[in-house]
Protein backbone atom coordinates (compact mmCIF):
# COMPACT_ATOMS: atom_id res chain seq x y z
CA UNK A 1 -71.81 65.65 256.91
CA UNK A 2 -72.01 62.81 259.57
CA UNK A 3 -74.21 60.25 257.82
CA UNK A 4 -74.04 56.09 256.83
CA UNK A 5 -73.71 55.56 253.03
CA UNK A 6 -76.77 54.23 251.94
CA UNK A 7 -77.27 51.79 248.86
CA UNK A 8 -78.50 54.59 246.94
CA UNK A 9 -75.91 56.92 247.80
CA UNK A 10 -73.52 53.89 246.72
CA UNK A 11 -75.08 53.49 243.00
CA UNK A 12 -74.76 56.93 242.54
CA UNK A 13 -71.02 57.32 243.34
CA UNK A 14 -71.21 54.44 240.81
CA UNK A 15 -73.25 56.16 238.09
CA UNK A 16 -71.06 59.16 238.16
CA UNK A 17 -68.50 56.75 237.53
CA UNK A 18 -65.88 58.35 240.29
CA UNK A 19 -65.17 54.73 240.86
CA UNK A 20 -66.18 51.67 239.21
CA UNK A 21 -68.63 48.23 240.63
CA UNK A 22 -65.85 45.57 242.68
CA UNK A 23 -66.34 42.68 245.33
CA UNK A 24 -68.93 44.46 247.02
CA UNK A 25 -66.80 44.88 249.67
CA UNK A 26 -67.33 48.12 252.71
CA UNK A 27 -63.70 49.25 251.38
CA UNK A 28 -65.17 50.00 247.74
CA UNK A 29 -67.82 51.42 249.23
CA UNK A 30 -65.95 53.43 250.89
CA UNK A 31 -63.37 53.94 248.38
CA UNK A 32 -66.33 55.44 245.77
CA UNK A 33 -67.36 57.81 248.85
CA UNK A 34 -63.91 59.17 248.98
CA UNK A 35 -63.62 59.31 244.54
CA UNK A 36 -67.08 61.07 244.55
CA UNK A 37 -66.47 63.77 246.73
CA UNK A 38 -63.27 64.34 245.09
CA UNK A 39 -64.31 63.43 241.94
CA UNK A 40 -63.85 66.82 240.22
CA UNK A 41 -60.75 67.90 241.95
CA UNK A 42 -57.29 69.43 240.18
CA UNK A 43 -54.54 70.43 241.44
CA UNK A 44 -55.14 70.35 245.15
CA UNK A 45 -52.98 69.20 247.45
CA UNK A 46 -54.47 66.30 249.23
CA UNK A 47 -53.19 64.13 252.46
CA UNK A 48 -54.50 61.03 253.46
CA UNK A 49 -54.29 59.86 256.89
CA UNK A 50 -53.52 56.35 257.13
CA UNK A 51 -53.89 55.31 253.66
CA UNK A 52 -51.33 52.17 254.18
CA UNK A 53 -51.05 50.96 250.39
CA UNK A 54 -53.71 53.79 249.18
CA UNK A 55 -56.22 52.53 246.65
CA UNK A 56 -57.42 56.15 245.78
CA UNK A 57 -54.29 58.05 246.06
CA UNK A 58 -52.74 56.71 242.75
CA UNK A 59 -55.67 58.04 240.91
CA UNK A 60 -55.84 61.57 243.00
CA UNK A 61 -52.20 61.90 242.18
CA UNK A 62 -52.79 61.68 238.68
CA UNK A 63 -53.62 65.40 238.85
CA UNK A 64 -52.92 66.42 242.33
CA UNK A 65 -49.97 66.54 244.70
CA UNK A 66 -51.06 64.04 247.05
CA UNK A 67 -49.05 62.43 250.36
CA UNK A 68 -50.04 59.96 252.56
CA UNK A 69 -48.87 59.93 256.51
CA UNK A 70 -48.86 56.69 257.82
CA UNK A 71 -46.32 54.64 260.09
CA UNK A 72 -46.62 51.15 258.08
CA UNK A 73 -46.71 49.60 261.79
CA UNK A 74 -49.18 47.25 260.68
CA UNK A 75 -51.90 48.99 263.00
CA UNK A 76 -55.30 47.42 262.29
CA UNK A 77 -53.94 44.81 259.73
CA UNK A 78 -52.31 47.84 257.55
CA UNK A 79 -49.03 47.19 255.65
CA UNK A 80 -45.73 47.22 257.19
CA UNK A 81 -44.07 48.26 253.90
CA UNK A 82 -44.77 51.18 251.71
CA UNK A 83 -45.19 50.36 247.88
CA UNK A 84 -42.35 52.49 245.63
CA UNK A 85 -42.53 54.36 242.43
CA UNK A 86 -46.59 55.55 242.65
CA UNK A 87 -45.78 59.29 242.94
CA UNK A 88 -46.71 60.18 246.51
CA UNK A 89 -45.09 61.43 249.30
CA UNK A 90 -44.77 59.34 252.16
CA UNK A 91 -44.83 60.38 256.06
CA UNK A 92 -44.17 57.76 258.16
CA UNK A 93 -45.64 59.40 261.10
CA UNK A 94 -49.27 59.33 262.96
CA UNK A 95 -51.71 62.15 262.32
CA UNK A 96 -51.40 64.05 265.77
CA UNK A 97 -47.79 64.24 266.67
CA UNK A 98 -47.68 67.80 264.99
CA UNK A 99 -45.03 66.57 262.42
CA UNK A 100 -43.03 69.63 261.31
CA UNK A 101 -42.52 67.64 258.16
CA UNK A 102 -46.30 67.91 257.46
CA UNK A 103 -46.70 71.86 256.82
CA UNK A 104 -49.70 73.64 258.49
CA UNK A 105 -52.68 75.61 255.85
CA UNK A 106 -51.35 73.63 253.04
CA UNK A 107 -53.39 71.41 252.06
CA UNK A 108 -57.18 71.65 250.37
CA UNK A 109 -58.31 68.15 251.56
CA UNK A 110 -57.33 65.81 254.10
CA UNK A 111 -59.07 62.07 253.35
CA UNK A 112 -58.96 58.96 255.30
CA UNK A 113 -60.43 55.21 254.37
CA UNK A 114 -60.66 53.02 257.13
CA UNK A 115 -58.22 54.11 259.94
CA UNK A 116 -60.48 56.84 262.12
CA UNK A 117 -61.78 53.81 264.16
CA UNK A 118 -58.37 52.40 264.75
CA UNK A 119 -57.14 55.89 266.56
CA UNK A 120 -57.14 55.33 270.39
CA UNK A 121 -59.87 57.78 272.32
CA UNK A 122 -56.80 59.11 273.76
CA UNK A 123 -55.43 60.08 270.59
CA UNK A 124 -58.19 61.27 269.03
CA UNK A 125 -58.42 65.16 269.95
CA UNK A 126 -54.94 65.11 268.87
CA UNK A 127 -55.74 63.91 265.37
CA UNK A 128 -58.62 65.86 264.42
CA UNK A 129 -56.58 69.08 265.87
CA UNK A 130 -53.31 68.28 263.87
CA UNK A 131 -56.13 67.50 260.84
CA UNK A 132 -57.73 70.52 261.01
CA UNK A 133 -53.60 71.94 261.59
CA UNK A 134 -52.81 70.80 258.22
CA UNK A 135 -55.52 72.30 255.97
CA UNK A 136 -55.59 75.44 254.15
CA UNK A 137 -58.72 78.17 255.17
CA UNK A 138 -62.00 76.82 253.87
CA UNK A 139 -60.14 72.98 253.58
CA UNK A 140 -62.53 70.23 253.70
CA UNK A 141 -62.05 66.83 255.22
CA UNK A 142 -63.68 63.50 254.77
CA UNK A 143 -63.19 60.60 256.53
CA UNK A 144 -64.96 56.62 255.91
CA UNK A 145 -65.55 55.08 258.64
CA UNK A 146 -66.41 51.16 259.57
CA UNK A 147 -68.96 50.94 261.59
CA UNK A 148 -71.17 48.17 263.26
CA UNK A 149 -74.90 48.34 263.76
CA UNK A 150 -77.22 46.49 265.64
CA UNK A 151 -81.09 45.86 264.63
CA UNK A 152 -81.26 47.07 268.19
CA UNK A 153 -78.13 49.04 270.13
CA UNK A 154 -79.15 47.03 273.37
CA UNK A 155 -78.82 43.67 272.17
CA UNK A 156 -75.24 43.24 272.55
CA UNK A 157 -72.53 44.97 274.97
CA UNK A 158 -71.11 46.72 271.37
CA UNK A 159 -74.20 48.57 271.27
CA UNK A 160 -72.52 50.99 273.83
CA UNK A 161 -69.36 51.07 272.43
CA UNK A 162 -70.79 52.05 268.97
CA UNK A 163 -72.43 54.60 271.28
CA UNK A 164 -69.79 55.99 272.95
CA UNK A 165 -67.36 56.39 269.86
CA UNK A 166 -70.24 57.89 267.70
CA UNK A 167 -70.80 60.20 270.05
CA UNK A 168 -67.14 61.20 269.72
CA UNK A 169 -66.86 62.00 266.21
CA UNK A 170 -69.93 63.85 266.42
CA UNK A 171 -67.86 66.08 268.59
CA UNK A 172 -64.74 66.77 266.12
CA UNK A 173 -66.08 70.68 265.59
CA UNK A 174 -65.74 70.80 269.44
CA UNK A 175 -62.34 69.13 269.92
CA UNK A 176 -61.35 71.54 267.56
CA UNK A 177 -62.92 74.67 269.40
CA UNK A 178 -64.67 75.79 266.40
CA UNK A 179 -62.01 75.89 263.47
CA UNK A 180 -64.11 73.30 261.49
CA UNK A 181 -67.81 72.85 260.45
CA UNK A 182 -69.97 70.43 259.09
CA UNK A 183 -70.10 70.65 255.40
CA UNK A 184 -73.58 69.38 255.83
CA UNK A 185 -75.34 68.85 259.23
CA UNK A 186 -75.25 65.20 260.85
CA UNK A 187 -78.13 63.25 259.69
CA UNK A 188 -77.58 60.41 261.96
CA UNK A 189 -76.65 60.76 265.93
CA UNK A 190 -75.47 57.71 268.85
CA UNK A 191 -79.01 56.25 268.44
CA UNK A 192 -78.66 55.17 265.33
CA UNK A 193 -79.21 51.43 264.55
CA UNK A 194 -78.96 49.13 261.09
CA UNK A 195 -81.53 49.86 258.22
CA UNK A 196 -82.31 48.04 255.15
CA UNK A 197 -81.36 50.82 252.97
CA UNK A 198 -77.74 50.84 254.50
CA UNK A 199 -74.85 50.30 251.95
CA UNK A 200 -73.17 46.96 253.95
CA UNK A 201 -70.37 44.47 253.59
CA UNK A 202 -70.79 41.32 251.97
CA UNK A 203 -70.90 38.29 254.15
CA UNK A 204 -68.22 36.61 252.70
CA UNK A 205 -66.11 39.39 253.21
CA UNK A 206 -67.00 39.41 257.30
CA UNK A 207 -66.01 35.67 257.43
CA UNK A 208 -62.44 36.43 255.84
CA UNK A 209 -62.31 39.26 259.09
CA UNK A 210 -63.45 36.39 261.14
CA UNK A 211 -60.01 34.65 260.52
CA UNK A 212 -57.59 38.14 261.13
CA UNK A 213 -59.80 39.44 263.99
CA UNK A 214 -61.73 36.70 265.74
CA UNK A 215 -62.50 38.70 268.89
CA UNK A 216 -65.61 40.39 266.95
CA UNK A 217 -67.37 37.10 265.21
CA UNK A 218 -70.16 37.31 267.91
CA UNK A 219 -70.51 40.90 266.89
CA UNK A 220 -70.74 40.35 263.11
CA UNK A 221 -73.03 37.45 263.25
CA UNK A 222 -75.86 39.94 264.85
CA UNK A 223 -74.89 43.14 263.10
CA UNK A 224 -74.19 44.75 259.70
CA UNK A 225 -70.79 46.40 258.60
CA UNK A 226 -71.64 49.91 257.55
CA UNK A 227 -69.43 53.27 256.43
CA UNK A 228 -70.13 56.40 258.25
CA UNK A 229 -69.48 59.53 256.20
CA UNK A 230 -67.94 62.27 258.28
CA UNK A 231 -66.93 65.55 256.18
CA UNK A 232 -66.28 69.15 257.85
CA UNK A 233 -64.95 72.42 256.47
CA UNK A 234 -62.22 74.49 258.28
CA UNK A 235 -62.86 77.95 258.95
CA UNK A 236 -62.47 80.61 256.77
């Protein structure tokens, strides 16, 4: 699976009712994305990388062990302070250190909602490889993604950059030499470029990043705010 949520792929998380309409915002698209696929899940053990104050983690926990690794360093605007009493373990470590308190081949599903964009290139390979560590044979993993397309990827200087980093989660089943496979295969490649049909973040919502991360208004002006859906299987 290595696709961008589309509007109709959106309405029918919704119809399914894994998760319910909000603000319109890319994290409820995203959030739906994440309920849908594990929509139908019981008692699984399920780690999310990154989830900061997890919006989908106290409803996975209502009938799954569920733990969430995260530093709450702030990175990318995240929380500096874990919320108490919701029921889930809490790592505060990064994904890729190889934490010994994070066993490996126990877990069914590891999930992550915003935070795969914020992991420096040179921390990447570590990631996916401590991700694909973690999960039990024939473990799935999905991660949402923000993502920024252009009407055309030459127009602005991000085009390349959107480029270069989709070309490096396309290679995740390589970084891992093998141990994981796409659950379904990649629909969309480094070429790919903003479509009507795309699932995107309201405008309103992009002014509000304006104020916390100014250094991108140019690119948000000229491009949409999209999800990319990345989901892989780990060997059997």
């Amino acid at each position: 699976m290595f696709r961008v949520t589309t509007k109709k792929d959106y309405w029918h998380y919704l119809d399914s009712c894994a998760a319910k309409p909000n603000r319109g915002r890319l994290k409820d698209v995203q959030d739906a994305f994440i309920l849908y696929v594990l929509r139908e899940v019981e008692n699984k053990h399920i780690l999310e990388l990154g989830g900061g104050n997890s919006r989908v983690l106290p409803l996975l926990a209502e009938r799954n062990e569920c733990w969430n690794i995260d530093k709450f360093e702030g990175l990318g605007g995240g929380p500096i302070k874990a919320q108490k009493g919701r029921g889930i373990r809490i790592i505060r470590e990064y994904m890729g250190s190889f934490s010994d308190e994070v066993p490996s081949q126990y877990f069914d599903y590891v999930i992550s909602i915003s935070a795969v964009e914020h992991v420096h290139r040179e921390f990447f390979s570590a990631t996916m490889r401590d991700c694909t560590r973690v999960l039990k044979s024939g473990g799935l993993m999905f991660h949402a993604i923000d993502l920024y397309l252009l009407d055309d990827i030459n127009q602005h200087p991000h085009g390349t950059r959107v480029r270069s980093k989709l070309r490096l989660y396309r290679s995740v089943p390589e970084i891992v030499e093998g141990a994981c496979e796409w659950i379904e295969p990649p629909v969309v490649d480094e070429n790919v470029t903003a479509r009507a049909s795309f699932a995107v973040n309201s405008v309103d919502e992009l002014y509000e990043w304006n104020a916390s991360a100014p250094g991108l208004m140019d690119v948000r002006a000229i491009a949409v705010s999209c999800n990319l859906e990345v989901g892989l299987r780990k060997a059997l």
